[in-house]
Each structure stands twice: as C-alpha cells, then as structure tokens.
C-alpha atoms as a PDB file:
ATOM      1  CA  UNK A   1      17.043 -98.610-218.237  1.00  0.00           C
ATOM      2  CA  UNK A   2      13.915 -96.171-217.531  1.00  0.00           C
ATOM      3  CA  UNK A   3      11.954 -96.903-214.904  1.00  0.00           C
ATOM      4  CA  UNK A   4       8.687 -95.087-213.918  1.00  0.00           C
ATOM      5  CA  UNK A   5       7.951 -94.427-210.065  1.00  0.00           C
ATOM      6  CA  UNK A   6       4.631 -94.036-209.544  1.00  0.00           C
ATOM      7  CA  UNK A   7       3.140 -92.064-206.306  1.00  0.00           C
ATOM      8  CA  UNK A   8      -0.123 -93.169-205.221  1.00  0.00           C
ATOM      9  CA  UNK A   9      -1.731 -92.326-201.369  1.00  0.00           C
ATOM     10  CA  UNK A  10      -3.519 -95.696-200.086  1.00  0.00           C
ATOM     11  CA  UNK A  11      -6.038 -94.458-197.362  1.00  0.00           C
ATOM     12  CA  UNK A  12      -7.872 -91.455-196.671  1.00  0.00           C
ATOM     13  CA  UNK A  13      -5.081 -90.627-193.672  1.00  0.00           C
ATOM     14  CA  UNK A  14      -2.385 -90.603-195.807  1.00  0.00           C
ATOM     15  CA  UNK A  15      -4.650 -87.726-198.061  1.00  0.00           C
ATOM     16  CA  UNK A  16      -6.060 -85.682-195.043  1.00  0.00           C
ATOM     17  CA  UNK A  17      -2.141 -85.603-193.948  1.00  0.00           C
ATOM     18  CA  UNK A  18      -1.167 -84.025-196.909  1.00  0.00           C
ATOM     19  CA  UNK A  19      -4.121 -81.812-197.148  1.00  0.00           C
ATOM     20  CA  UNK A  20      -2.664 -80.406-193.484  1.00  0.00           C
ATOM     21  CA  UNK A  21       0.819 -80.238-195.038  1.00  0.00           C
ATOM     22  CA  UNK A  22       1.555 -76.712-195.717  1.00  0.00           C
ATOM     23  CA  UNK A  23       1.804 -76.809-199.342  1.00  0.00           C
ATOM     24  CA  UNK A  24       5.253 -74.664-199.489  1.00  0.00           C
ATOM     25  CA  UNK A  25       6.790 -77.700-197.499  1.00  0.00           C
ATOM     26  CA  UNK A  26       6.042 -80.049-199.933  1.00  0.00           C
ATOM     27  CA  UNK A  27       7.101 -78.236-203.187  1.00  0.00           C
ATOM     28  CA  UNK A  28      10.355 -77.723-200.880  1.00  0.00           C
ATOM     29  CA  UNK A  29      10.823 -81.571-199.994  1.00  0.00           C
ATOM     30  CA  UNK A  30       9.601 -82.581-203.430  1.00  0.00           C
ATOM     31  CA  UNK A  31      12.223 -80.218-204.919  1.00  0.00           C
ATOM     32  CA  UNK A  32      14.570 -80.856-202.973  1.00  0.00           C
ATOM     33  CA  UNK A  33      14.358 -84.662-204.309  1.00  0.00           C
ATOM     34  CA  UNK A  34      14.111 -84.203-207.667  1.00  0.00           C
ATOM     35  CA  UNK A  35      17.238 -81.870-207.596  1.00  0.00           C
ATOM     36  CA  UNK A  36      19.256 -84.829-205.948  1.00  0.00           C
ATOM     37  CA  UNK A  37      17.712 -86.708-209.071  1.00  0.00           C
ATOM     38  CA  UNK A  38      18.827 -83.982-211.353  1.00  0.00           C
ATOM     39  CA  UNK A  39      22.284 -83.889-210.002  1.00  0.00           C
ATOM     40  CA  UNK A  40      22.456 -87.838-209.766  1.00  0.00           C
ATOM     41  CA  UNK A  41      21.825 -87.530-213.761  1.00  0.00           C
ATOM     42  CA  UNK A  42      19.043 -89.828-213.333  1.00  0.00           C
ATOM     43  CA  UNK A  43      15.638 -87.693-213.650  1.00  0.00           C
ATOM     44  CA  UNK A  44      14.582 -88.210-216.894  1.00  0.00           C
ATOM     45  CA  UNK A  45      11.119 -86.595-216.256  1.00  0.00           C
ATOM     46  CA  UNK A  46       8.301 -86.125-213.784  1.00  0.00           C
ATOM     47  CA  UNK A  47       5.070 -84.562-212.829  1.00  0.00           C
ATOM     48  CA  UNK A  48       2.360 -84.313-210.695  1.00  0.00           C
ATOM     49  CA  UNK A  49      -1.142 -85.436-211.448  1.00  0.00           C
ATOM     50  CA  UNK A  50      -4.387 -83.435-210.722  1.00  0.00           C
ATOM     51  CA  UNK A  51      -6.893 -84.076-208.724  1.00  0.00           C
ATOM     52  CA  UNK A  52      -9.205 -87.530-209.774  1.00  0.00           C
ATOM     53  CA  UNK A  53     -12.182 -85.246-209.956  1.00  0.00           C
ATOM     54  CA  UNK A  54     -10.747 -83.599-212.968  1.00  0.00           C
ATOM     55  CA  UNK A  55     -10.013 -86.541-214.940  1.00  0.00           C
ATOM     56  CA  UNK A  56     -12.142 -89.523-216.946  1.00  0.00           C
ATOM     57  CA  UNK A  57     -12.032 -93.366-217.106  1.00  0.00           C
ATOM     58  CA  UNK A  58     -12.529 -94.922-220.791  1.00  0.00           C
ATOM     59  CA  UNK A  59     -13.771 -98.394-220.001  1.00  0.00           C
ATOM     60  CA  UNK A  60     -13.596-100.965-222.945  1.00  0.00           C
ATOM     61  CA  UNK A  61     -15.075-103.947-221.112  1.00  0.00           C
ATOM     62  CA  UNK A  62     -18.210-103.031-223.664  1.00  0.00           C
ATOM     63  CA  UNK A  63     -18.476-102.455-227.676  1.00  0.00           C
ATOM     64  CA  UNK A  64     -18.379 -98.989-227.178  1.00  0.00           C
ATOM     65  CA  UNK A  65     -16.104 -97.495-224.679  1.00  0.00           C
ATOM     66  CA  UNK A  66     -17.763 -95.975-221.685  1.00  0.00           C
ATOM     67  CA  UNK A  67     -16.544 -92.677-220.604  1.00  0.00           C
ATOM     68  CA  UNK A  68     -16.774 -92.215-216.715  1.00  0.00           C
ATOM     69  CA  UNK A  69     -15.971 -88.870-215.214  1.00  0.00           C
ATOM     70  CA  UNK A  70     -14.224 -88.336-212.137  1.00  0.00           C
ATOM     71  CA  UNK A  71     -13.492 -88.943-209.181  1.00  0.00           C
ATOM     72  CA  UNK A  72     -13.603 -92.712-209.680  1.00  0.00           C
ATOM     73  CA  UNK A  73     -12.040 -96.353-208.634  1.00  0.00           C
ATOM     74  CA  UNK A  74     -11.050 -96.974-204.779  1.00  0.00           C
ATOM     75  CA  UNK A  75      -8.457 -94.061-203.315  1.00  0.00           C
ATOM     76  CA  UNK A  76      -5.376 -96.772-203.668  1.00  0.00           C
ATOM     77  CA  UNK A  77      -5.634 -96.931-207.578  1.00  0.00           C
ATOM     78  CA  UNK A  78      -5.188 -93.300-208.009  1.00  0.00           C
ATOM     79  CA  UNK A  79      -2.240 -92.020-209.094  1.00  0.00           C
ATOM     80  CA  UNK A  80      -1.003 -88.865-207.613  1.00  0.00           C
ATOM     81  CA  UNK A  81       2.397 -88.378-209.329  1.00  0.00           C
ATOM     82  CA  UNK A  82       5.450 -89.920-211.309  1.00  0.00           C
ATOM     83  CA  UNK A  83       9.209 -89.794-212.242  1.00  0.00           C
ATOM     84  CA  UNK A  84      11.089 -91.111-215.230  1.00  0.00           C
ATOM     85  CA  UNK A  85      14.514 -92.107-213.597  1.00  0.00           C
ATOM     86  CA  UNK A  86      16.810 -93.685-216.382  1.00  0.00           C
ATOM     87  CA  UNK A  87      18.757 -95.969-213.768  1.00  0.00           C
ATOM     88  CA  UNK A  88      21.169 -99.171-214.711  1.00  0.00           C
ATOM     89  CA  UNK A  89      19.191-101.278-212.355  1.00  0.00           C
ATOM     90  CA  UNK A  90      15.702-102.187-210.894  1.00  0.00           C
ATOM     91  CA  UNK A  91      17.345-101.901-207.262  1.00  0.00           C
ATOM     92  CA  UNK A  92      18.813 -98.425-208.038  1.00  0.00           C
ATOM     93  CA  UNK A  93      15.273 -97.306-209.020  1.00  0.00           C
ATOM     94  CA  UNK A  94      13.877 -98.824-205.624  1.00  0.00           C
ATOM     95  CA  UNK A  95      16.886 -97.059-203.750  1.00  0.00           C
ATOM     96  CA  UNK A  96      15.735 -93.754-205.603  1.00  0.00           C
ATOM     97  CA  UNK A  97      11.847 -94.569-204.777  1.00  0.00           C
ATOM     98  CA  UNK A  98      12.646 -95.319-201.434  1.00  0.00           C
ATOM     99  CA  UNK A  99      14.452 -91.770-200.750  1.00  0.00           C
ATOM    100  CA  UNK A 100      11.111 -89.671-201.840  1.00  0.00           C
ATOM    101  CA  UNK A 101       9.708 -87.477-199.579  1.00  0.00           C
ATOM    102  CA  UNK A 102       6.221 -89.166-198.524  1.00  0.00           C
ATOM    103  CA  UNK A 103       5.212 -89.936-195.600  1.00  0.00           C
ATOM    104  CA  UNK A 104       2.685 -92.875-194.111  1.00  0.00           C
ATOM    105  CA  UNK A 105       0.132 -94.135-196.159  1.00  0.00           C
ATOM    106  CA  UNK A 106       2.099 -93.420-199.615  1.00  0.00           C
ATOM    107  CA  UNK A 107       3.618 -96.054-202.176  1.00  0.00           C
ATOM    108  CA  UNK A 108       5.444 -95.910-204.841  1.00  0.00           C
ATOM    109  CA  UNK A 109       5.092 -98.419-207.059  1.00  0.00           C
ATOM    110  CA  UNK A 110       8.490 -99.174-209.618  1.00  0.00           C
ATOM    111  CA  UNK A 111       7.533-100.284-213.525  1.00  0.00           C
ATOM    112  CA  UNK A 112      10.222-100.566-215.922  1.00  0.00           C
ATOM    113  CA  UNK A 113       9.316 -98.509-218.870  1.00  0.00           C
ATOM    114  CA  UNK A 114       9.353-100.626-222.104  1.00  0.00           C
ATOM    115  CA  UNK A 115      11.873 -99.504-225.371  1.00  0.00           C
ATOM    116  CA  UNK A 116      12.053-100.896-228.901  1.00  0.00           C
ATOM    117  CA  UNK A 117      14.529-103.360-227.414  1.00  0.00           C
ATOM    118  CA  UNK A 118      11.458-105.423-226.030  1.00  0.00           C
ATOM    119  CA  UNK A 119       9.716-105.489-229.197  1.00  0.00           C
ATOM    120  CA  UNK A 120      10.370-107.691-232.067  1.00  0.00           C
ATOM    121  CA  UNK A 121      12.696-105.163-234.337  1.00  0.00           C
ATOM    122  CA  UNK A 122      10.902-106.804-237.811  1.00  0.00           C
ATOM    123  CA  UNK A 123       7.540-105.134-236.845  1.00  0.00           C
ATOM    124  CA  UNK A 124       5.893-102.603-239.137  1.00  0.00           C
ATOM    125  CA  UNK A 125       4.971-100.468-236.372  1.00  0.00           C
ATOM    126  CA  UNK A 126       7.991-100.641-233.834  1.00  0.00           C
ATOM    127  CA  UNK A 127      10.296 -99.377-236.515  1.00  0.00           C
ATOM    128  CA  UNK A 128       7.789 -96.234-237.411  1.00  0.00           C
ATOM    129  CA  UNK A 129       7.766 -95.426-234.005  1.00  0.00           C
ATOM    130  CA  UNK A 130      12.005 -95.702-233.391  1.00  0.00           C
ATOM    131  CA  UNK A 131      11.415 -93.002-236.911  1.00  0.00           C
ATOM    132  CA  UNK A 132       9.105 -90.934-234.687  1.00  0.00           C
ATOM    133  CA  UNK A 133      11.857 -90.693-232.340  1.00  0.00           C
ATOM    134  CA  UNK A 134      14.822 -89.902-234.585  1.00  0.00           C
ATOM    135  CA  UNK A 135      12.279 -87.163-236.349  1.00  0.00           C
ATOM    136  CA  UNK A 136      11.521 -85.591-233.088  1.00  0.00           C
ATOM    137  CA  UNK A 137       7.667 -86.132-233.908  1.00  0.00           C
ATOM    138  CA  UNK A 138       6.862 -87.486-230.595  1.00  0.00           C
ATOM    139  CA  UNK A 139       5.864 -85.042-227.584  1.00  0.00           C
ATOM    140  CA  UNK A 140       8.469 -84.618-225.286  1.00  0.00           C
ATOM    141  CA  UNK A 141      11.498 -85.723-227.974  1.00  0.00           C
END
C-alpha cells in the first residue's frame, strides 16, 4: 500500500525556526531520512514544495474557476513537502512519519494513496488509466 506523508508547518514559530536552521543541516537530516527510506525499500518518491508565494489556488466554488495567486489560505493548510512510502500498513507509514526530521510546530499528515483496486474495474476510464500505466504514458512511470 502507498501512502503519502505530507509535511506541513502549523504556526509562524515552527517557520521562523526553520528559517534560523542553517539550511546545510536540514538537507543533511532530511537526507539522512530519506536514505533510511531508501534502504528500508520503502521510498517510493518525494519532494519538496516551493514557497506559497510562487504558487496559485483554482477555486471552483463559482461557474468559472477563480485563479488566486499566492501566498494564500491560513499557514497550517500549506503544504511544505511529501513522500510516497509504499508500506504494508497504515501504522508502518505513521512509524515512518513519526521518524522525520521536524521539529515543533510541524505535522505530517498520513493519506493512503488510492490504486485501481478502489475503483470499480468495469469503468471506462479506470481501465484507460491502468493502460496509461502499462504504456509508460504517465509522468513519473
């Protein structure tokens, strides 16, 4: 099972910290975990996110989608970073989340990432997309 662990500060403190945080120390600590990951054979991908300011919102609560530049949304509904750790369990993705780096005022918050298994096999568009997959056609495949 894939789960996605996603790495989100929830107060300014837990930002200024990490702004202080010489940023050499945290590439080290943050490599340092996702090479336990890697040797674990459970990193199945992962990245950091830029800053809010450099992204968009498309909001859809109106006919036409409203495009809002960044930054935007309260500090504790940005996401800051994620892995894709293919685990056999929710618990061993908590135990994984639970072992990164961050310090106070960081979450990480553990989804299960949907497959064609949850989907009703019969549908039009699940089975293009398991052909997507065997083709190679989707990004990162």
């Amino acid at each position: 099972m894939k789960y996605m662990l996603i790495m989100r500060a929830v107060d300014q403190a837990a930002v200024d910290a990490y702004e202080q945080t010489d940023f050499a120390e945290v590439i080290a600590a943050m490599g340092k975990y996702n090479e336990s990951m890697v040797n674990a054979g459970v990193l199945a991908d992962g990245a950091g996110l830029s800053d809010a300011s450099e992204g968009a919102v498309v909001d859809f609560s109106e006919d036409d989608p409203v495009v809002t530049d960044g930054p935007y949304g309260e500090l504790r509904e940005l996401f800051n970073g994620f892995w894709i750790v293919d685990v056999s369990s929710k618990e061993e993705a908590i135990e994984w989340a639970k072992r990164a780096p961050l310090g106070a005022g960081a979450q990480i918050e553990v989804r299960r990432v949907t497959g064609p298994e949850d989907f009703p096999q019969d549908n039009e568009w699940i089975q293009k997309e398991q052909e997507w997959v065997a083709e190679g056609k989707l990004a990162g495949n």
